[in-house]
C-alpha atoms as a PDB file:
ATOM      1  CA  UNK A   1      35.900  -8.433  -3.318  1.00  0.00           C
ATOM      2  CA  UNK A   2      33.408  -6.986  -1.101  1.00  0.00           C
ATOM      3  CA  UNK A   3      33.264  -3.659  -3.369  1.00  0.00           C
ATOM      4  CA  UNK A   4      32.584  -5.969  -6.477  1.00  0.00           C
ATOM      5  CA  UNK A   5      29.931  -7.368  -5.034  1.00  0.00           C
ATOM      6  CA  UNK A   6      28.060  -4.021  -3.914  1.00  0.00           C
ATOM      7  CA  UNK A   7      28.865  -2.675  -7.362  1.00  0.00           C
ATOM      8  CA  UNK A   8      27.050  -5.808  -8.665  1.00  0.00           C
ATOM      9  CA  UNK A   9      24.217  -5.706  -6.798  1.00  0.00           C
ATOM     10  CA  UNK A  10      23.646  -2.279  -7.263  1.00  0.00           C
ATOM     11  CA  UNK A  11      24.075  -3.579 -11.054  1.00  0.00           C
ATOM     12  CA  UNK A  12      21.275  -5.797 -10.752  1.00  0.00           C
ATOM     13  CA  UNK A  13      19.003  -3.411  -8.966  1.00  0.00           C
ATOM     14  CA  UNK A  14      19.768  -1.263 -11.934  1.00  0.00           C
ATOM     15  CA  UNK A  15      18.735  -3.693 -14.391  1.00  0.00           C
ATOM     16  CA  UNK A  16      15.558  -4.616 -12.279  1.00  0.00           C
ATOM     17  CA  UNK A  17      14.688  -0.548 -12.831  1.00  0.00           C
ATOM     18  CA  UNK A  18      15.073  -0.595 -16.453  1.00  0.00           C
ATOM     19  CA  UNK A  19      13.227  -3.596 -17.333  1.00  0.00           C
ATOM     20  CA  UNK A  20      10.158  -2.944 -15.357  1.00  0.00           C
ATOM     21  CA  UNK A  21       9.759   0.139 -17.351  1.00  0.00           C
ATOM     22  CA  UNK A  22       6.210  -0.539 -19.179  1.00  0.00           C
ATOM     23  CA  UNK A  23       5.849   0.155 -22.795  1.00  0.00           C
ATOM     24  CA  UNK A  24       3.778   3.422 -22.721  1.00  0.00           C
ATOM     25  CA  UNK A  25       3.624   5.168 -25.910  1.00  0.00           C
ATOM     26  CA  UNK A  26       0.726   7.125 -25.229  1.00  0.00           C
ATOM     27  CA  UNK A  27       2.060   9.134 -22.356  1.00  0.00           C
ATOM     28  CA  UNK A  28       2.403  12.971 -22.064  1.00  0.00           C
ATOM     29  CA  UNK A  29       5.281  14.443 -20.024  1.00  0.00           C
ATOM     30  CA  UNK A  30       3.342  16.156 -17.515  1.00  0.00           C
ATOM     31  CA  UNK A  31       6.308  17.842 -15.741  1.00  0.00           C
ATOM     32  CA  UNK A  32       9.110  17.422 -12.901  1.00  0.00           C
ATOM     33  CA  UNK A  33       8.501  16.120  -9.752  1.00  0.00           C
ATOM     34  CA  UNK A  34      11.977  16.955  -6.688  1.00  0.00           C
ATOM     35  CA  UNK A  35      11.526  15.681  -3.903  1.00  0.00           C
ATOM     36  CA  UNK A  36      13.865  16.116  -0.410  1.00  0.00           C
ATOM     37  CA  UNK A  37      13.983  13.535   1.769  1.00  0.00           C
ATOM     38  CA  UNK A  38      15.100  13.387   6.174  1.00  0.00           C
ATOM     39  CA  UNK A  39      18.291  11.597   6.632  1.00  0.00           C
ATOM     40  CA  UNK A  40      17.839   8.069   6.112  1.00  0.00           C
ATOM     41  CA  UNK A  41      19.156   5.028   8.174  1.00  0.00           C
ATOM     42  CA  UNK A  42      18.985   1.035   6.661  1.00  0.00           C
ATOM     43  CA  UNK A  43      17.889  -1.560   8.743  1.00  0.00           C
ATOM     44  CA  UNK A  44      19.484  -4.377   6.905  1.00  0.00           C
ATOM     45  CA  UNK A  45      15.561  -5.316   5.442  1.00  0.00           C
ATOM     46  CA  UNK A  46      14.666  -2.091   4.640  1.00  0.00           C
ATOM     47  CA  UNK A  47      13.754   1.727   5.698  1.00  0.00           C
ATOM     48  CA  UNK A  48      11.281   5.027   5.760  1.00  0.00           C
ATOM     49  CA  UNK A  49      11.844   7.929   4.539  1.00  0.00           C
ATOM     50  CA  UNK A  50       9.593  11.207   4.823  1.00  0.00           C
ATOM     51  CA  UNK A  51       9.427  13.311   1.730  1.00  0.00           C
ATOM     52  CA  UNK A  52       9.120  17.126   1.067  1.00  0.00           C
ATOM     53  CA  UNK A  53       8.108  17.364  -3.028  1.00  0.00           C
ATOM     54  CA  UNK A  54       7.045  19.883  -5.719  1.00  0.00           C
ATOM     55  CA  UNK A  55       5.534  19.151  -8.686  1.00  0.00           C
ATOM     56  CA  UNK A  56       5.960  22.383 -11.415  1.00  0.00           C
ATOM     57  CA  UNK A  57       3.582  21.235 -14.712  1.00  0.00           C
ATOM     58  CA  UNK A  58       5.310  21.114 -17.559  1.00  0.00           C
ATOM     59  CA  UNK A  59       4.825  24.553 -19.626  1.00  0.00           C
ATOM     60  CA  UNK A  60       2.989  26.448 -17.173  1.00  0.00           C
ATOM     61  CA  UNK A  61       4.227  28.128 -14.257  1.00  0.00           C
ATOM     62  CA  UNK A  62       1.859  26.130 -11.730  1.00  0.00           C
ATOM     63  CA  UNK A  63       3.389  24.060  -9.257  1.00  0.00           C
ATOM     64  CA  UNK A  64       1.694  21.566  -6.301  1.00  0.00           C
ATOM     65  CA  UNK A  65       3.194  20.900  -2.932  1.00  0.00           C
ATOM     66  CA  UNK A  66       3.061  16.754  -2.144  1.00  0.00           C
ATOM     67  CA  UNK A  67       4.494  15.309   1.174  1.00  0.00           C
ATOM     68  CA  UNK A  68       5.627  11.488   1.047  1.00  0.00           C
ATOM     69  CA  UNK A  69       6.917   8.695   2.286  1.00  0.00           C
ATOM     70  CA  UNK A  70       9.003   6.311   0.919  1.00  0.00           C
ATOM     71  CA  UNK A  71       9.459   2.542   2.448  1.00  0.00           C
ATOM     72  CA  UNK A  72      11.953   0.123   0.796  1.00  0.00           C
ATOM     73  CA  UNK A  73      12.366  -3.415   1.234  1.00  0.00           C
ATOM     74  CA  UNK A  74      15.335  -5.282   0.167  1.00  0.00           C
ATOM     75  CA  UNK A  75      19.020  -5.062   1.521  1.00  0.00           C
ATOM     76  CA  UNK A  76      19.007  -1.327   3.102  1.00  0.00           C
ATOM     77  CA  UNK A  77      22.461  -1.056   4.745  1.00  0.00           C
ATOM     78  CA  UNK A  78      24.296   2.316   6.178  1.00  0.00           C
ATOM     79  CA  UNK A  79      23.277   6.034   6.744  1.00  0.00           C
ATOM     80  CA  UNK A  80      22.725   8.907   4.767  1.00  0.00           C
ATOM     81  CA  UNK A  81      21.320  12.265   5.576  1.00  0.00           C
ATOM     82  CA  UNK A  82      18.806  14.517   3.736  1.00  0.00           C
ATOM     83  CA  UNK A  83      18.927  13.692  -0.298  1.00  0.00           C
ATOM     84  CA  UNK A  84      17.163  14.796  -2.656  1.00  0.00           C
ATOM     85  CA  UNK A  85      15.379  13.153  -5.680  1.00  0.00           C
ATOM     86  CA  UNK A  86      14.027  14.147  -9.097  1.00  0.00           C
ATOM     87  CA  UNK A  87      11.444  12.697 -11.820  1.00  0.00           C
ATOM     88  CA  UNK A  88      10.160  13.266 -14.799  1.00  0.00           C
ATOM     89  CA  UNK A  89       6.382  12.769 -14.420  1.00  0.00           C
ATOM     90  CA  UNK A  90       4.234  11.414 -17.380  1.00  0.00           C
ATOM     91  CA  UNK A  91       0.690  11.014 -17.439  1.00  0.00           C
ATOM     92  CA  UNK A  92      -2.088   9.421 -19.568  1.00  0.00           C
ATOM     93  CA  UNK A  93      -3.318  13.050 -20.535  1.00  0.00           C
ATOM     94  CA  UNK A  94      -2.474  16.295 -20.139  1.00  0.00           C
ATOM     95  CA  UNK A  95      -5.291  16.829 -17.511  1.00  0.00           C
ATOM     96  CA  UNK A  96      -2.507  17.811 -14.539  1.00  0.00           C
ATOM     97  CA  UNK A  97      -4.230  19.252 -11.720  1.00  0.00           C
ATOM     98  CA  UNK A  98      -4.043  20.003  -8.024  1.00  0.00           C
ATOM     99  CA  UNK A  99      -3.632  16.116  -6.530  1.00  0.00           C
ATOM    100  CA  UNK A 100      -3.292  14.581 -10.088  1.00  0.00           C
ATOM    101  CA  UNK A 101      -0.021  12.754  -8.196  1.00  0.00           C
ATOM    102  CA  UNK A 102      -1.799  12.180  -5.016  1.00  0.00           C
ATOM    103  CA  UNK A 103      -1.888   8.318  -4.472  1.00  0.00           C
ATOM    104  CA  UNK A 104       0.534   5.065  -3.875  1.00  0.00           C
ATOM    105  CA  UNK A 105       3.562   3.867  -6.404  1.00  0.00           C
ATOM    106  CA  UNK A 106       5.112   1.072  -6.331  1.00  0.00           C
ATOM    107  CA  UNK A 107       8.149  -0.193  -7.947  1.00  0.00           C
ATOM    108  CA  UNK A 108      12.464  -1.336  -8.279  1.00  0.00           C
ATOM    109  CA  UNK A 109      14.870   0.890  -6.572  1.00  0.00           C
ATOM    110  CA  UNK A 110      18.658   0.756  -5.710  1.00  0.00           C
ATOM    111  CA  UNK A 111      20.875   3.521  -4.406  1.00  0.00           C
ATOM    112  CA  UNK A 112      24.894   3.405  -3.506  1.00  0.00           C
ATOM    113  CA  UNK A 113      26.695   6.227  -1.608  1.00  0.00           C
ATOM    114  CA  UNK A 114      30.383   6.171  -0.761  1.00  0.00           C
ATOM    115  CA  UNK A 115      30.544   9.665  -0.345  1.00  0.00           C
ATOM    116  CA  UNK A 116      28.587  10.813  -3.103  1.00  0.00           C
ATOM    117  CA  UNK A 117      26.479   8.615  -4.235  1.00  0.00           C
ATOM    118  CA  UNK A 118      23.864   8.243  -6.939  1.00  0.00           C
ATOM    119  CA  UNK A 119      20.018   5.941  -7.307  1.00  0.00           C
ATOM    120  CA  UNK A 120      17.517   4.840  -9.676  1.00  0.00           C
ATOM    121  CA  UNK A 121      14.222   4.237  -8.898  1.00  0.00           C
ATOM    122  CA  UNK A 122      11.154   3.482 -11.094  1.00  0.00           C
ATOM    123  CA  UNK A 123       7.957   3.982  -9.898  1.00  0.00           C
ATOM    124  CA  UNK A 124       4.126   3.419 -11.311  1.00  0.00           C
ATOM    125  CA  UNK A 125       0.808   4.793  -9.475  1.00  0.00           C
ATOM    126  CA  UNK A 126      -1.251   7.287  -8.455  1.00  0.00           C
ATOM    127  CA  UNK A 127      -4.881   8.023  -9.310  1.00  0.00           C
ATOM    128  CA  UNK A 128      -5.324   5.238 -10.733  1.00  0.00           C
ATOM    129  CA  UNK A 129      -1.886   3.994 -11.692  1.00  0.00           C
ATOM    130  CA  UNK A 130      -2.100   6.469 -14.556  1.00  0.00           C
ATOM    131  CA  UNK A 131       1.041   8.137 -13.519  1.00  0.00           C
ATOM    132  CA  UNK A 132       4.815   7.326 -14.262  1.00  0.00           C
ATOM    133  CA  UNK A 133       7.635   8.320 -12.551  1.00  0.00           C
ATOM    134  CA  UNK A 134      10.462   8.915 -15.086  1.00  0.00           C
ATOM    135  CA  UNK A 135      11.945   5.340 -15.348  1.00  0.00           C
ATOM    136  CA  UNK A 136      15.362   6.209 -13.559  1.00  0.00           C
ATOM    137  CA  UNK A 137      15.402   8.908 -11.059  1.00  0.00           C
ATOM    138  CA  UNK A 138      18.517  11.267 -10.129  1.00  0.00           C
ATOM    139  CA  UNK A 139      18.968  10.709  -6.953  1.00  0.00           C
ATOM    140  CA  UNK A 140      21.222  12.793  -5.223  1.00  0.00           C
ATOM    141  CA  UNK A 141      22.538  11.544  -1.797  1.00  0.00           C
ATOM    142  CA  UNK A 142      25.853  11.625   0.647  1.00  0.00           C
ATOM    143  CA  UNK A 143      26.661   9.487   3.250  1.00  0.00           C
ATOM    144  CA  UNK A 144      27.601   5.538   3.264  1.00  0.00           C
ATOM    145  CA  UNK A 145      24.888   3.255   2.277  1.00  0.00           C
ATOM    146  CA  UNK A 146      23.941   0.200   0.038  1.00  0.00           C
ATOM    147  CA  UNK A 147      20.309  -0.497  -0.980  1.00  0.00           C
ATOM    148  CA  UNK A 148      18.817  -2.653  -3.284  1.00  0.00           C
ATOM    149  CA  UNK A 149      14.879  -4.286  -3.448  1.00  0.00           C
ATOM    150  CA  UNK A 150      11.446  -2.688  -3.682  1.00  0.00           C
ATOM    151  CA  UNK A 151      10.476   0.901  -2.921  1.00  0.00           C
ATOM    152  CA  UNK A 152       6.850   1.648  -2.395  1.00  0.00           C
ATOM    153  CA  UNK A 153       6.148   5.450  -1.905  1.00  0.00           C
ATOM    154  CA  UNK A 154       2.765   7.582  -0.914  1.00  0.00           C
ATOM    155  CA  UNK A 155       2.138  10.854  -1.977  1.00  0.00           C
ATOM    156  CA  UNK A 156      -0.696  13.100  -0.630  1.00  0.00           C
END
């Protein structure tokens, strides 16, 4: 019963990713953003988590170092050490530069880890909220944990 329920909610969470997704046709894959993350521990309403990212530009060999941190609100429940996360990064132009991602996102997110575990976060902001984080992340993660609500994260 109780594992129906967790799937569920992670379910919904899932759904609450996909459909906040805005329509942007005009967007240019700008590259990949992976980010690694400290071990993480949910305090029933939520969590922090410090981030560790690269950003490598899509058809060049440049890449930009960003440290983060990500806050979630919602039901955060359990423990799970370092994890790491990747996005696809789209942008209104091409014009990707040093501190192009620089700047606050906001945005759905859910995560559950029995073991392995997998997440999906969506995420819109930056420099003037003219950067998208690929509407479901991979997010790769081990440990025991449920989380479902809103995820804010900083990059600088």
């Amino acid at each position: 019963m109780i594992k129906k329920a967790l799937l569920g909610l992670f379910g919904v969470s899932l759904l609450l990713c996909v459909s906040s997704v805005p329509a942007s046709s005009a967007a240019f894959r700008a590259g990949t953003l992976t980010c690694m993350s400290n071990p993480r521990i949910g305090l029933i309403i939520g969590s922090r988590q410090t981030l560790r990212c690269v950003f490598r530009v899509r058809n060049a060999s440049r890449q930009y170092i960003y440290e983060g941190t990500v806050r979630r609100i919602g039901l955060d429940l359990g423990v799970t050490p370092s994890s790491a996360l990747v996005w696809r990064v789209f942008a209104r132009n091409s014009q990707v530069g040093r501190g192009t991602l620089r700047g606050n996102y906001v945005g759905a997110s859910g995560s559950v880890a029995f073991g392995p575990g997998l997440g999906a976060n969506v995420l819109i902001g930056g420099s003037r909220r003219t950067v998208m984080l690929q509407p479901l992340s991979l997010e790769r993660q081990i440990g025991v944990s449920l989380a479902a609500g809103i995820a804010t994260m900083t990059l600088r």
